[in-house]
N, C-alpha and C. Protein backbone atom coordinates (compact mmCIF):
# COMPACT_ATOMS: atom_id res chain seq x y z
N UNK A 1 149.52 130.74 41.95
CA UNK A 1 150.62 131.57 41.48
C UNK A 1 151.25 130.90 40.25
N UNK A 2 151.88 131.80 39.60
CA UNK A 2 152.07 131.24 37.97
C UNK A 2 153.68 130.59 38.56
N UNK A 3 153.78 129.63 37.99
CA UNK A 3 155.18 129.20 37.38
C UNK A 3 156.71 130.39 37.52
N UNK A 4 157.42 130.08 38.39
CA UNK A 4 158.59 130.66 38.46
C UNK A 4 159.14 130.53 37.11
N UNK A 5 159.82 129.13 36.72
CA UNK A 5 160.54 129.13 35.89
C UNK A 5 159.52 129.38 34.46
N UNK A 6 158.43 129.09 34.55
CA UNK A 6 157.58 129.48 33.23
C UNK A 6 158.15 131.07 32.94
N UNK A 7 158.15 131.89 33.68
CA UNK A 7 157.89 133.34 33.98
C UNK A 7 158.93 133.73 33.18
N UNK A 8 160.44 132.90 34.13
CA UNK A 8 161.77 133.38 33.98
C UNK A 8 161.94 132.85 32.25
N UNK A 9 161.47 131.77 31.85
CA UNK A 9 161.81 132.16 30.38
C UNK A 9 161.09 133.15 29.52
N UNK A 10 160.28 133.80 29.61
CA UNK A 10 159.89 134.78 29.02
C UNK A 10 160.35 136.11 28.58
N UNK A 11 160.97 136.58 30.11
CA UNK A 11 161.71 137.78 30.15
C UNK A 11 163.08 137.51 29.21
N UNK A 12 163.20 138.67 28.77
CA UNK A 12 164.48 138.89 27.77
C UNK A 12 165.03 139.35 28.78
N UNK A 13 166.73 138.30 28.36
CA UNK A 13 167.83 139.18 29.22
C UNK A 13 168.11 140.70 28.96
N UNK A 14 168.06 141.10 27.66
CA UNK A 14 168.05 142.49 27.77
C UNK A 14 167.30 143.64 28.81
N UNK A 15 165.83 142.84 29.01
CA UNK A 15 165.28 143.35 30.01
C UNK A 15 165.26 143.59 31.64
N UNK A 16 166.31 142.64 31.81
CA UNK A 16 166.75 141.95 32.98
C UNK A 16 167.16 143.05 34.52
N UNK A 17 167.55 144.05 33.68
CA UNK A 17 168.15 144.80 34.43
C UNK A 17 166.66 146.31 35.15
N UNK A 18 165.96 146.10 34.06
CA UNK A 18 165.17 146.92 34.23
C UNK A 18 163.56 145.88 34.69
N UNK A 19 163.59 144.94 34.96
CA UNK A 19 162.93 144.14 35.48
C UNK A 19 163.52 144.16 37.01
N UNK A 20 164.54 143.91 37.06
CA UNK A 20 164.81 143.61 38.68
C UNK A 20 164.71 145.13 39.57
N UNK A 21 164.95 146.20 38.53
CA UNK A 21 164.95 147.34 39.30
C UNK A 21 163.23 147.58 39.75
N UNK A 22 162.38 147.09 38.85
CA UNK A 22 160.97 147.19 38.98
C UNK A 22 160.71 146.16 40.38
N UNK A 23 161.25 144.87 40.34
CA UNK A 23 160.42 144.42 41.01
C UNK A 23 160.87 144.64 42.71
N UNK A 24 162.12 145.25 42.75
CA UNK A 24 162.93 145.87 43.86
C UNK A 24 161.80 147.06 44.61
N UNK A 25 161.37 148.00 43.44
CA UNK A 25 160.54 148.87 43.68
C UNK A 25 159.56 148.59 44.61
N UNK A 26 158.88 147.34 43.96
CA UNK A 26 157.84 146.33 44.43
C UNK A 26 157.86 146.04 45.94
N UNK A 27 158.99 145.70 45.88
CA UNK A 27 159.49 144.87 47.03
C UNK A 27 159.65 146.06 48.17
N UNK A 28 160.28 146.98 47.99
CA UNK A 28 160.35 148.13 49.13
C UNK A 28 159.16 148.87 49.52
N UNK A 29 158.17 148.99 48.49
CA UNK A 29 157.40 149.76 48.90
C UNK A 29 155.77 148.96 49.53
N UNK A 30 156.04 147.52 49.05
CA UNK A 30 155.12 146.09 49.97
C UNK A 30 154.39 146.61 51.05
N UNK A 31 153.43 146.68 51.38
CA UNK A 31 152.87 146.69 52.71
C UNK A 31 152.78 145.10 53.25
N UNK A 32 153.56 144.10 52.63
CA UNK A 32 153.17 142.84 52.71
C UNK A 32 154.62 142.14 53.10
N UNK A 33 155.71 143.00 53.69
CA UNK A 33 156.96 142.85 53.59
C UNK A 33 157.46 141.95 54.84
N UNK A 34 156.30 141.97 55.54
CA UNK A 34 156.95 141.39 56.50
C UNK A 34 156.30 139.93 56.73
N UNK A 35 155.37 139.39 55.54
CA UNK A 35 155.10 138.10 55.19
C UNK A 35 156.09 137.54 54.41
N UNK A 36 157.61 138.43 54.01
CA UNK A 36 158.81 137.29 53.21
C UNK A 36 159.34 136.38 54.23
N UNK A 37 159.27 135.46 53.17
CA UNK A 37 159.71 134.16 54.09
C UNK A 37 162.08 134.75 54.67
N UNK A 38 161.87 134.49 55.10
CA UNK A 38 163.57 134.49 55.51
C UNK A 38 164.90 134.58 54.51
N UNK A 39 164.11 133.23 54.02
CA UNK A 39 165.11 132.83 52.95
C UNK A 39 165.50 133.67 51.56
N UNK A 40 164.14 133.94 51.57
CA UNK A 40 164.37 134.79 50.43
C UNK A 40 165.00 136.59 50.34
N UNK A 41 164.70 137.02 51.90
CA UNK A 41 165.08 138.15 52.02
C UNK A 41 166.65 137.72 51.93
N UNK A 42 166.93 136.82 52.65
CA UNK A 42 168.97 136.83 52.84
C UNK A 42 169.24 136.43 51.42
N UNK A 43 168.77 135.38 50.37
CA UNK A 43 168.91 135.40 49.02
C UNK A 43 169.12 136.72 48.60
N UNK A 44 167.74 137.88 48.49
CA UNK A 44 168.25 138.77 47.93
C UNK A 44 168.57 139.75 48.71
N UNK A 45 169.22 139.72 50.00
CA UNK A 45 170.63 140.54 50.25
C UNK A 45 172.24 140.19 49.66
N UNK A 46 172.26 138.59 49.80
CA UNK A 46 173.02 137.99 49.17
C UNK A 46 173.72 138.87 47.49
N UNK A 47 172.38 138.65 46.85
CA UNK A 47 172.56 138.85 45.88
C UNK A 47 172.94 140.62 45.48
N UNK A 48 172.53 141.19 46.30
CA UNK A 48 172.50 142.70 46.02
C UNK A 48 173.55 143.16 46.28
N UNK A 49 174.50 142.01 47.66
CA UNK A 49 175.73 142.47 48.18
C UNK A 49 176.78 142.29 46.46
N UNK A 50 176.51 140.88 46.17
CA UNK A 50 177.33 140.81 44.93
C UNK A 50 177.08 141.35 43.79
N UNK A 51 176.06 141.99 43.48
CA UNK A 51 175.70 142.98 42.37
C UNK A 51 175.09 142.12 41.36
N UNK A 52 174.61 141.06 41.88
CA UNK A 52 173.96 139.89 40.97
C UNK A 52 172.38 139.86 40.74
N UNK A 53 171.71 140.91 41.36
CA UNK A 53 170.48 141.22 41.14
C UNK A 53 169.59 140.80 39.78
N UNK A 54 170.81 141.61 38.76
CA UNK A 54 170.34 141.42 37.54
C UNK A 54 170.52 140.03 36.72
N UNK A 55 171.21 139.34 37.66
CA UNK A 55 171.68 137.76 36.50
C UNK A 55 170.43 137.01 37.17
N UNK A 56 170.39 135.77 36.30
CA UNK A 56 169.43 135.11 36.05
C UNK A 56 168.66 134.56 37.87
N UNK A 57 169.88 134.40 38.50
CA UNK A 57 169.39 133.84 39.85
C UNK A 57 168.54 134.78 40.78
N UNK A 58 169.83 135.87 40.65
CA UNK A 58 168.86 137.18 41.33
C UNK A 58 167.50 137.47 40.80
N UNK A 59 167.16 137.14 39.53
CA UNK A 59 166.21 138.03 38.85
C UNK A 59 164.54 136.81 39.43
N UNK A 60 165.46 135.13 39.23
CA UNK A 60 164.79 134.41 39.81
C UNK A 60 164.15 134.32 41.44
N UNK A 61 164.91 134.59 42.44
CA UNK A 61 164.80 134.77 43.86
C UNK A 61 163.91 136.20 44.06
N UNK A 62 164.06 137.58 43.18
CA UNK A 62 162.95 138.89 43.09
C UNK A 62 161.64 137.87 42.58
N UNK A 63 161.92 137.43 41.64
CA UNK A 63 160.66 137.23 41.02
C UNK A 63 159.19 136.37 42.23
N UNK A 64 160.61 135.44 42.65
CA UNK A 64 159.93 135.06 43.60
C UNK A 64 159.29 135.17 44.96
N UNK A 65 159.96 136.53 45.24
CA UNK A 65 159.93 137.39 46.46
C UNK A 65 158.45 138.13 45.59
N UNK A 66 158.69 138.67 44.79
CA UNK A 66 157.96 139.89 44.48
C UNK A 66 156.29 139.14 43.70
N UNK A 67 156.04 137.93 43.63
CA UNK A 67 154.89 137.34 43.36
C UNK A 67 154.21 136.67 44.35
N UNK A 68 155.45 136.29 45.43
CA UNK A 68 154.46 136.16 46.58
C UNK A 68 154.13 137.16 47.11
N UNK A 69 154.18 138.18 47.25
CA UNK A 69 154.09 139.45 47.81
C UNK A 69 153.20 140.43 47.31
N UNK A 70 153.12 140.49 46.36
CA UNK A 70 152.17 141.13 45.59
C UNK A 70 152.07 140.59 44.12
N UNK A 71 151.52 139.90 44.01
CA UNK A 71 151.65 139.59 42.82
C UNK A 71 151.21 139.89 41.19
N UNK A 72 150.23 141.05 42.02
CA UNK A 72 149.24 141.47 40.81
C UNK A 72 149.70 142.50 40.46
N UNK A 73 150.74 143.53 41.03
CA UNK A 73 152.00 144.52 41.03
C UNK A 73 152.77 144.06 40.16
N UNK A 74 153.10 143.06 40.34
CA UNK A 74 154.30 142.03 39.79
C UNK A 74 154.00 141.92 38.29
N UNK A 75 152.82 141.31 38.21
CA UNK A 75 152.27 141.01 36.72
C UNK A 75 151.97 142.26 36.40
N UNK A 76 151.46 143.13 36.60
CA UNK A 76 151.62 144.36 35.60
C UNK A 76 152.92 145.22 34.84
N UNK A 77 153.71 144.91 36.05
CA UNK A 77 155.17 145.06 35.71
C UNK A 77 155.63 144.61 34.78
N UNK A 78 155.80 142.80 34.44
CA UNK A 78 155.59 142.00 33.57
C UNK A 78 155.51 142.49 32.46
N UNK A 79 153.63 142.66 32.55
CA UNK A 79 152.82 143.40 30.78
C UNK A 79 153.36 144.28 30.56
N UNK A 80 154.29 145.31 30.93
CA UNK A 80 154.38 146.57 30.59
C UNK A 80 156.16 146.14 29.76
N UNK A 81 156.34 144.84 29.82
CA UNK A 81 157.29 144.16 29.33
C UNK A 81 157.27 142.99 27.88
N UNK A 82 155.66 143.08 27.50
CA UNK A 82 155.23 142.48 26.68
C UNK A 82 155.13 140.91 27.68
N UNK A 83 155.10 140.41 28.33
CA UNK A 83 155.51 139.49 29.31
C UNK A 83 153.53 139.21 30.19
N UNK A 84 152.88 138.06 29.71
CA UNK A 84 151.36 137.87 29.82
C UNK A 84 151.68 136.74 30.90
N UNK A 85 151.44 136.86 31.91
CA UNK A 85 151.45 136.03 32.90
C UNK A 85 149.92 135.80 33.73
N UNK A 86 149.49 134.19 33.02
CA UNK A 86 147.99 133.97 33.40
C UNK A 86 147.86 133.81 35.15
């Protein structure tokens, strides 16, 4: 799996908002949903309760939810962001 923080500098904050809504998508519609580790689901309830989805942490904790999970979903999402994740 590629680099979290490699990933997270790539994305433009402008994009940020429309990245997390993608990888949310990701994330709900998983047939793989019930391989998230714990932590990361209460992270991003955490985060969704505070509306922080879109800032850098939230966007970090999806990213990381949503590449273990599917990850090849994930990276297309990415490309369609100019965003090449080997």
């Amino acid at each position: 799996m590629a680099d979290i923080n490699d990933i997270m500098k790539k994305i433009p904050q402008d994009s940020f908002e429309e990245v997390s809504e993608g990888m949310v998508k990701i994330l709900l519609g998983s047939k793989n949903a019930e391989k998230m580790p714990e932590r990361l689901a209460k992270a991003i309830l955490r985060y969704f309760q505070k509306d922080q989805l879109t800032l850098p942490e939230g966007i970090r904790t999806l990213l990381e939810a949503s590449m273990s999970l599917e990850e090849e979903k994930t990276k297309d999402l990415l490309q369609d962001f100019g965003i090449k994740i080997l």
